[in-house]
Protein backbone atom coordinates (compact mmCIF):
# COMPACT_ATOMS: atom_id res chain seq x y z
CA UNK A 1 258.34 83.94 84.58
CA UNK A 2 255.13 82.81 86.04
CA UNK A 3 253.50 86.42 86.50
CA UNK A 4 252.48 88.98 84.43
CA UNK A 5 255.79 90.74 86.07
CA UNK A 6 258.48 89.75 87.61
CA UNK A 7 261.82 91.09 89.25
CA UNK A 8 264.96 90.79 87.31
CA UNK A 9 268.60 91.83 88.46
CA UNK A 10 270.89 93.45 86.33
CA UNK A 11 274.41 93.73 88.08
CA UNK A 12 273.08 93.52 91.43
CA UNK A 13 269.87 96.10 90.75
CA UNK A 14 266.63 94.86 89.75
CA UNK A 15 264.67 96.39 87.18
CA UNK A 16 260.83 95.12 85.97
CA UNK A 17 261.22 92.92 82.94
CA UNK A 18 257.19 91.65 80.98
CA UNK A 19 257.33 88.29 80.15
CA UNK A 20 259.72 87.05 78.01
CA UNK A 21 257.87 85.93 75.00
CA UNK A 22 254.04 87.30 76.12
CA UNK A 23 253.26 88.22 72.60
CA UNK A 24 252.90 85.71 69.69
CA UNK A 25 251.68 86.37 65.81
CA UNK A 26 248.56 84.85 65.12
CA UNK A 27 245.17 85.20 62.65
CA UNK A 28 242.21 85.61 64.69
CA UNK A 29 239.44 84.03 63.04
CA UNK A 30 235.76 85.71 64.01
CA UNK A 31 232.65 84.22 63.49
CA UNK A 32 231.37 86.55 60.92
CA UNK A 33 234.10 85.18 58.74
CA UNK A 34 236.95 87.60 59.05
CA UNK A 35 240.50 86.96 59.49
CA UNK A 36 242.78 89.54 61.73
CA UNK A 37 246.26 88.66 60.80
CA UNK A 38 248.51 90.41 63.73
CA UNK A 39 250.45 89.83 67.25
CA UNK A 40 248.76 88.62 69.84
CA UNK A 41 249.41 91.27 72.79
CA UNK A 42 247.06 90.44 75.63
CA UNK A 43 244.66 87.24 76.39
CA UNK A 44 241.85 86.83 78.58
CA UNK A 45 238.98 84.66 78.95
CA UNK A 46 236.70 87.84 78.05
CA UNK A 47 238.85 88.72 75.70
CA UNK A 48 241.83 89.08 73.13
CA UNK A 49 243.56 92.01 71.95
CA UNK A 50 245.77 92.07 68.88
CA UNK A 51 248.26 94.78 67.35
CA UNK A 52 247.86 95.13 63.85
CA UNK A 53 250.35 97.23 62.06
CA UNK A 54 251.04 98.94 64.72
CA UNK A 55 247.34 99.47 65.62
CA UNK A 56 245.66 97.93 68.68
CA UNK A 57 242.59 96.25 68.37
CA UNK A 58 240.72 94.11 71.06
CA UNK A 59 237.62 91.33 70.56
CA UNK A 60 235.58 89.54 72.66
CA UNK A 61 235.89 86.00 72.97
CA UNK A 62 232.27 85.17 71.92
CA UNK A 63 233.05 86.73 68.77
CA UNK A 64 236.19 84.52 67.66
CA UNK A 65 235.78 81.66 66.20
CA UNK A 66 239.37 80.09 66.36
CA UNK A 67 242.63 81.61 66.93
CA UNK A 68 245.66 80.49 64.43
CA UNK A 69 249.38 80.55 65.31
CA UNK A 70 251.78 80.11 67.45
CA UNK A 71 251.25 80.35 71.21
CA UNK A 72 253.88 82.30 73.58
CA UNK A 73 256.99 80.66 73.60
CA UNK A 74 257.77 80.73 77.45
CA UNK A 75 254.54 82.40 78.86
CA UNK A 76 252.67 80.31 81.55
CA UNK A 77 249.29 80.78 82.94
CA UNK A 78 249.68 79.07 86.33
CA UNK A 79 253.38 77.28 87.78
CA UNK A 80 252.31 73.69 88.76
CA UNK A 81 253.73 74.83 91.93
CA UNK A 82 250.91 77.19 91.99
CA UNK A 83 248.29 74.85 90.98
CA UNK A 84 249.89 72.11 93.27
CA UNK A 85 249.00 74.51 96.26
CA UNK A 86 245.56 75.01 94.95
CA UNK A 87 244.74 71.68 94.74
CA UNK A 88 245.78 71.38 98.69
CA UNK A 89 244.34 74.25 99.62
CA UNK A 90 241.77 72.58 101.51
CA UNK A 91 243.66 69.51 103.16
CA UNK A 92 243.73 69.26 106.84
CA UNK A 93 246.95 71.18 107.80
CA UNK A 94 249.35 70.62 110.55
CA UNK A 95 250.35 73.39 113.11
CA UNK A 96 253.80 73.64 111.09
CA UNK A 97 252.04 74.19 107.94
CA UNK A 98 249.54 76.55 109.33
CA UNK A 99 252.67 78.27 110.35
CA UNK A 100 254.28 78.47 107.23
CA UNK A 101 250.58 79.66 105.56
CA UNK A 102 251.05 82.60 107.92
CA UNK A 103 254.75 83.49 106.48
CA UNK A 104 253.59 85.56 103.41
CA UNK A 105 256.86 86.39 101.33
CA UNK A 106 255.17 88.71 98.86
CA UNK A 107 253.82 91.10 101.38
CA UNK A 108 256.98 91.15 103.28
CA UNK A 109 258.82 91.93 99.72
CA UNK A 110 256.24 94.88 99.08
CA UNK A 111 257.01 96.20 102.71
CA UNK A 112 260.80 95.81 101.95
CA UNK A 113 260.53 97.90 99.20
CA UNK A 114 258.35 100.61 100.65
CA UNK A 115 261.15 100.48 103.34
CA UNK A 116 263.64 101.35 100.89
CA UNK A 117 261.95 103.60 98.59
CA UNK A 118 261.83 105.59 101.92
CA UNK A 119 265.30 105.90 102.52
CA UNK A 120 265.00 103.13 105.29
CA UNK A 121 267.29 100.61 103.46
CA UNK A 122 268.65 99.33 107.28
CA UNK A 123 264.85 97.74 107.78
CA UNK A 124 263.92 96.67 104.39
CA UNK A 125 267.22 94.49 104.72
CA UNK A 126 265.96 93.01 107.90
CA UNK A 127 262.48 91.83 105.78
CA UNK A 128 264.64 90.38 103.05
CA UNK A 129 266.52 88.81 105.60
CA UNK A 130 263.67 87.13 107.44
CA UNK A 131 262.45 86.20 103.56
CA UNK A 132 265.51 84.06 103.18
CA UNK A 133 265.61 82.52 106.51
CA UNK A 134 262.26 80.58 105.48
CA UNK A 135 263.59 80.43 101.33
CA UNK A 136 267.42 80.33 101.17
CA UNK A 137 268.23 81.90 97.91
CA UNK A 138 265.19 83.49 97.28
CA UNK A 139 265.66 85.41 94.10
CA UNK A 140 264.50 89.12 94.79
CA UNK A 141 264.74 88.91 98.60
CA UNK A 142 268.33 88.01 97.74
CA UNK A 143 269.23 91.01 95.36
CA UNK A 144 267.36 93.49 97.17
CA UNK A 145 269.55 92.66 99.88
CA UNK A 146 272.50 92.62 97.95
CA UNK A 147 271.04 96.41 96.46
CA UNK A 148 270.62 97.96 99.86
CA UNK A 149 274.01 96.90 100.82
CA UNK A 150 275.85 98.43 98.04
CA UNK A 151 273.54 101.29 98.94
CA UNK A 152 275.19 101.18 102.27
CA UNK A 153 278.70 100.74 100.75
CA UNK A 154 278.32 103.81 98.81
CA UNK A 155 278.22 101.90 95.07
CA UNK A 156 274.78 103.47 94.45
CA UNK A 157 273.50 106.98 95.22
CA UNK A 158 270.41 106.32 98.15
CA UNK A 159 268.17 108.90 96.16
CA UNK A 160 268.56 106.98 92.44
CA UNK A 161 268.04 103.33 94.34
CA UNK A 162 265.33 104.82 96.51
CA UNK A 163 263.79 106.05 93.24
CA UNK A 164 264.19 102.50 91.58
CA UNK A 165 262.24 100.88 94.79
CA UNK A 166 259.22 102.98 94.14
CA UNK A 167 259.00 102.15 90.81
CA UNK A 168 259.16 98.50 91.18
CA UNK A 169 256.59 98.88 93.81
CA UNK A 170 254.51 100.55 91.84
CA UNK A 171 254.36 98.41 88.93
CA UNK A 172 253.74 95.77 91.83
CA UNK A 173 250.57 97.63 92.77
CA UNK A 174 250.30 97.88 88.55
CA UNK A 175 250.28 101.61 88.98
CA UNK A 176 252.08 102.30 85.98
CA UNK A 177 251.87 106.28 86.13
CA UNK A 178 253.93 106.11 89.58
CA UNK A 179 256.35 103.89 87.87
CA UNK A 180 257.06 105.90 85.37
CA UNK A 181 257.15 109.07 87.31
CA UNK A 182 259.81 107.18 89.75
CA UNK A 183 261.89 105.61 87.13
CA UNK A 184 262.39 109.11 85.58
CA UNK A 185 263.45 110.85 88.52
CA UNK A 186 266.21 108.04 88.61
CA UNK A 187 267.09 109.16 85.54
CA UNK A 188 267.38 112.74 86.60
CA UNK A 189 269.23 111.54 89.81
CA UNK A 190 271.66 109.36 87.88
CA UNK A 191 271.84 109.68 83.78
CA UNK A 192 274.65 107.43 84.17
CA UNK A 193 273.59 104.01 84.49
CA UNK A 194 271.72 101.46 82.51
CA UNK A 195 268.80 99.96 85.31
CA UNK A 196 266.73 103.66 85.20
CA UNK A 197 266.05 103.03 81.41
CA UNK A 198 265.65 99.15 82.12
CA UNK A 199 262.96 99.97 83.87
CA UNK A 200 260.84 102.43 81.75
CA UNK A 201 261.60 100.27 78.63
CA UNK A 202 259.67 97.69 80.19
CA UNK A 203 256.96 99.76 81.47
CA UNK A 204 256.07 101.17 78.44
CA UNK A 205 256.37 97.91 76.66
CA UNK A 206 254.05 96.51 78.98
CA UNK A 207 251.76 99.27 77.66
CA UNK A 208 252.12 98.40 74.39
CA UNK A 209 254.17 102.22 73.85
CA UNK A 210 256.56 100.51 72.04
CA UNK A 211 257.85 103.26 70.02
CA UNK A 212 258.58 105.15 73.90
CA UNK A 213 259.63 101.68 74.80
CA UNK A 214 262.44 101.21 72.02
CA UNK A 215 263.61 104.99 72.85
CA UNK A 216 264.98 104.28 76.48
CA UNK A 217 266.42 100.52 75.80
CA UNK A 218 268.43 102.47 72.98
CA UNK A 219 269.53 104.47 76.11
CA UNK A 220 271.25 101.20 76.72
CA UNK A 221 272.25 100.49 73.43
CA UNK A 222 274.44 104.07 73.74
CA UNK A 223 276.78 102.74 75.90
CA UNK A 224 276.77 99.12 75.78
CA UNK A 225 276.04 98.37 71.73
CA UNK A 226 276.76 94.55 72.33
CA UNK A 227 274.21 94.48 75.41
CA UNK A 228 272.00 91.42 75.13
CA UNK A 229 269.14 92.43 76.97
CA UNK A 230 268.42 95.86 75.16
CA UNK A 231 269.14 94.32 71.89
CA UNK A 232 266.36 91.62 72.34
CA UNK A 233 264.08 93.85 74.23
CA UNK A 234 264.04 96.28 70.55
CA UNK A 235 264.13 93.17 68.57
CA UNK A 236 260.94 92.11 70.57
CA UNK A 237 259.45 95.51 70.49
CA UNK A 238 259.90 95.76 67.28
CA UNK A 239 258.36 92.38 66.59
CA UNK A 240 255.36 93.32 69.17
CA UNK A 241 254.20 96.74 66.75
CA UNK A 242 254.64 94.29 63.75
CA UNK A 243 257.77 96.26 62.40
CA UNK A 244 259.16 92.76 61.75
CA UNK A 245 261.48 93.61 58.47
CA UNK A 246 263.04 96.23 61.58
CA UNK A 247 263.23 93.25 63.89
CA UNK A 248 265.04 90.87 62.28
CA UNK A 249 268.78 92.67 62.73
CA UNK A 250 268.23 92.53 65.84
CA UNK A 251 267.32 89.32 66.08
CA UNK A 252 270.06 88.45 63.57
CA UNK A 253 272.90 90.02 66.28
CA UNK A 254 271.61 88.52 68.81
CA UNK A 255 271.80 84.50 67.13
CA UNK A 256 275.28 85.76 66.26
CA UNK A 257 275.92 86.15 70.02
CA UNK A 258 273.97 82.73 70.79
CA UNK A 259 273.18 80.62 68.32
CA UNK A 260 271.85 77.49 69.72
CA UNK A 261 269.35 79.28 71.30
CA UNK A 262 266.16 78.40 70.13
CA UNK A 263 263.74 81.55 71.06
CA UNK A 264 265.81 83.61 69.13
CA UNK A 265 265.85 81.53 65.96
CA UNK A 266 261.74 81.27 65.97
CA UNK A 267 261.18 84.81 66.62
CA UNK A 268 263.89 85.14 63.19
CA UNK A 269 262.32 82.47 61.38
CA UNK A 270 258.60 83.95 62.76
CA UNK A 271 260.08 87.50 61.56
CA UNK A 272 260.64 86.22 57.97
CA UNK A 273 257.03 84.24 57.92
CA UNK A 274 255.24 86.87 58.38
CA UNK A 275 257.32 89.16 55.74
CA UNK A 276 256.67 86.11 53.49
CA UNK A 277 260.60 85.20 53.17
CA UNK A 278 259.55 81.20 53.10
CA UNK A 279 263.19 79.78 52.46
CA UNK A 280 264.30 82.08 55.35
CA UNK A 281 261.56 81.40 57.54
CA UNK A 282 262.17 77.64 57.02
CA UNK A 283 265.74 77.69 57.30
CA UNK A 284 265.24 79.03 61.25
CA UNK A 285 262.33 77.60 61.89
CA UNK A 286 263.93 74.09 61.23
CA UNK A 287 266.96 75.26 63.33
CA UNK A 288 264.84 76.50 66.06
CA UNK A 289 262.91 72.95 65.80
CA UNK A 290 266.33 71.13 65.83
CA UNK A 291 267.58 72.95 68.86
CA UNK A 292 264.07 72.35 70.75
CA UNK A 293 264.78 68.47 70.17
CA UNK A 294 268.37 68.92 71.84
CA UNK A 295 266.82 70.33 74.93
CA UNK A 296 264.14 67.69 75.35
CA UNK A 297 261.34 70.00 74.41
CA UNK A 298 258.96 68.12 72.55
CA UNK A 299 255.84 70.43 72.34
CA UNK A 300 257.94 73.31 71.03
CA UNK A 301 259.79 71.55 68.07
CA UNK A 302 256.13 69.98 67.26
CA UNK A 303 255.23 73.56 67.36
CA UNK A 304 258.24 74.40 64.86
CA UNK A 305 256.68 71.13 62.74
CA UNK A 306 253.51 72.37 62.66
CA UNK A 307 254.66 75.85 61.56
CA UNK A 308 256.86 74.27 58.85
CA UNK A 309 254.16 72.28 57.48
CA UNK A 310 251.89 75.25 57.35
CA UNK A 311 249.39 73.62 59.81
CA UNK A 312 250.01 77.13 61.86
């Protein structure tokens, strides 16, 4: 979850997913003194933006002061494999490195999926093929494989996957409008499955249109009420717009389901801070800070501390 998006598989067809926790409640101080209590939505160095009650509201850097709260739970800037090859960039290289330079998987993904979004599902499985013979397992080369097969075995209709390829593509090339175009022509193709409305969840999510965002991962919710994903990705919605009293069942079904996950028991215990439940907000915040220990994560349960002793 390196990137601002990534590919995600759902029974052997991918559908865009936004970072898993990219949003975080926070006070913005500015320098003239004011405090913007809200969720942090987007960061950059030029600047922050910031839903507040459901209203979106963006500041330069030069104008804040400090920022207060609690940062995203599994968001990361830069992989240390990414940095690593930064760093190295400008070593001497041998002719079998040069080689492997030249072998660019991400533009042979995006010509995979052009492939298939035109029908040609034969030759996009050749490019995922040559993907894996350089990474074994590669994640998306490996289900987008696995999706034009099925294609090929008749499990999915070739108009509702080629649909499906377009829109990931285009949310590669962060043309959002295409997406959303392609993902509901899936839908028109094929009312009867789960990854069309997958999809345009996210998209709009990733827009911040959470309200249009909540209505298709309810789509989900129709057929599958016990369905993890869509249940977090409302709960997390939800959270994003600041409806956090409308959050926390959500939230509360889904610790029922797992409840020695940790995520879920700070965005429940972050949920009840903000609605100024303190005994609540303790009680999963210290669970959430337990379960962080358990898994060796020290910076998150000092995190948890830090929230619990009101230093956040």
């Amino acid at each position: 979850m390196h990137n601002k998006y990534f590919i995600c598989w759902l029974s052997g067809v991918f559908f865009l997913m936004v970072t898993f926790f990219s949003v975080y409640p926070a006070v913005v101080v500015l320098k003239s003194g004011e405090n913007i209590q809200g969720t942090i939505t987007k960061q950059t160095e030029q600047e922050i933006e910031i839903n507040v009650s459901g209203e979106s509201k963006k500041y330069p850097m030069r104008e804040i002061e400090t920022i207060k709260g609690n940062k995203p739970i599994v968001a990361e800037s830069k992989s240390e494999e990414s940095k690593n090859r930064e760093s190295k960039s400008e070593e001497v290289k041998s002719p079998e490195s040069q080689a492997r330079d030249e072998f660019d998987p991400d533009a042979l993904f995006k010509k995979a999926l052009l492939l298939a979004a035109n029908g040609k599902f034969s030759e996009a499985e050749e490019l995922c093929k040559k993907i894996l013979e350089k990474i074994p397992d590669e994640p998306q080369a490996t289900q987008a494989l696995k999706t034009c097969e099925e294609v090929r075995d008749g499990k999915f209709k070739p108009l509702y996957a080629q649909s499906l390829f377009r829109g990931v593509y285009s949310m590669l090339e962060d043309n959002t409008s295409a997406a959303i175009e392609a993902f509901k022509k899936a839908v028109e193709i094929d009312p009867n499955r789960d990854e069309a409305y997958y999809n345009l969840g996210y998209v709009y999510q990733s827009l911040n249109h959470y309200e249009e965002a909540i209505t298709y991962f309810k789509k989900v919710i129709e057929r599958n009420p016990d369905d993890e994903h869509a249940l977090f990705e409302i709960g997390i919605s939800l959270y994003s717009a600041s409806n956090y009293r409308e959050a926390i069942p959500y939230f509360e079904k889904l610790i029922s389901q797992d409840p020695d996950n940790p995520e879920l028991q700070a965005l429940l215990g972050m949920s009840h801070r903000w609605l100024g439940n303190r005994e609540a907000s303790n009680q999963y915040l210290g669970r959430a800070r337990e379960l962080f220990k358990e898994e060796g994560d020290d910076e998150r349960a000092q995190e948890m501390d830090n929230l619990l002793s009101g230093l956040l």
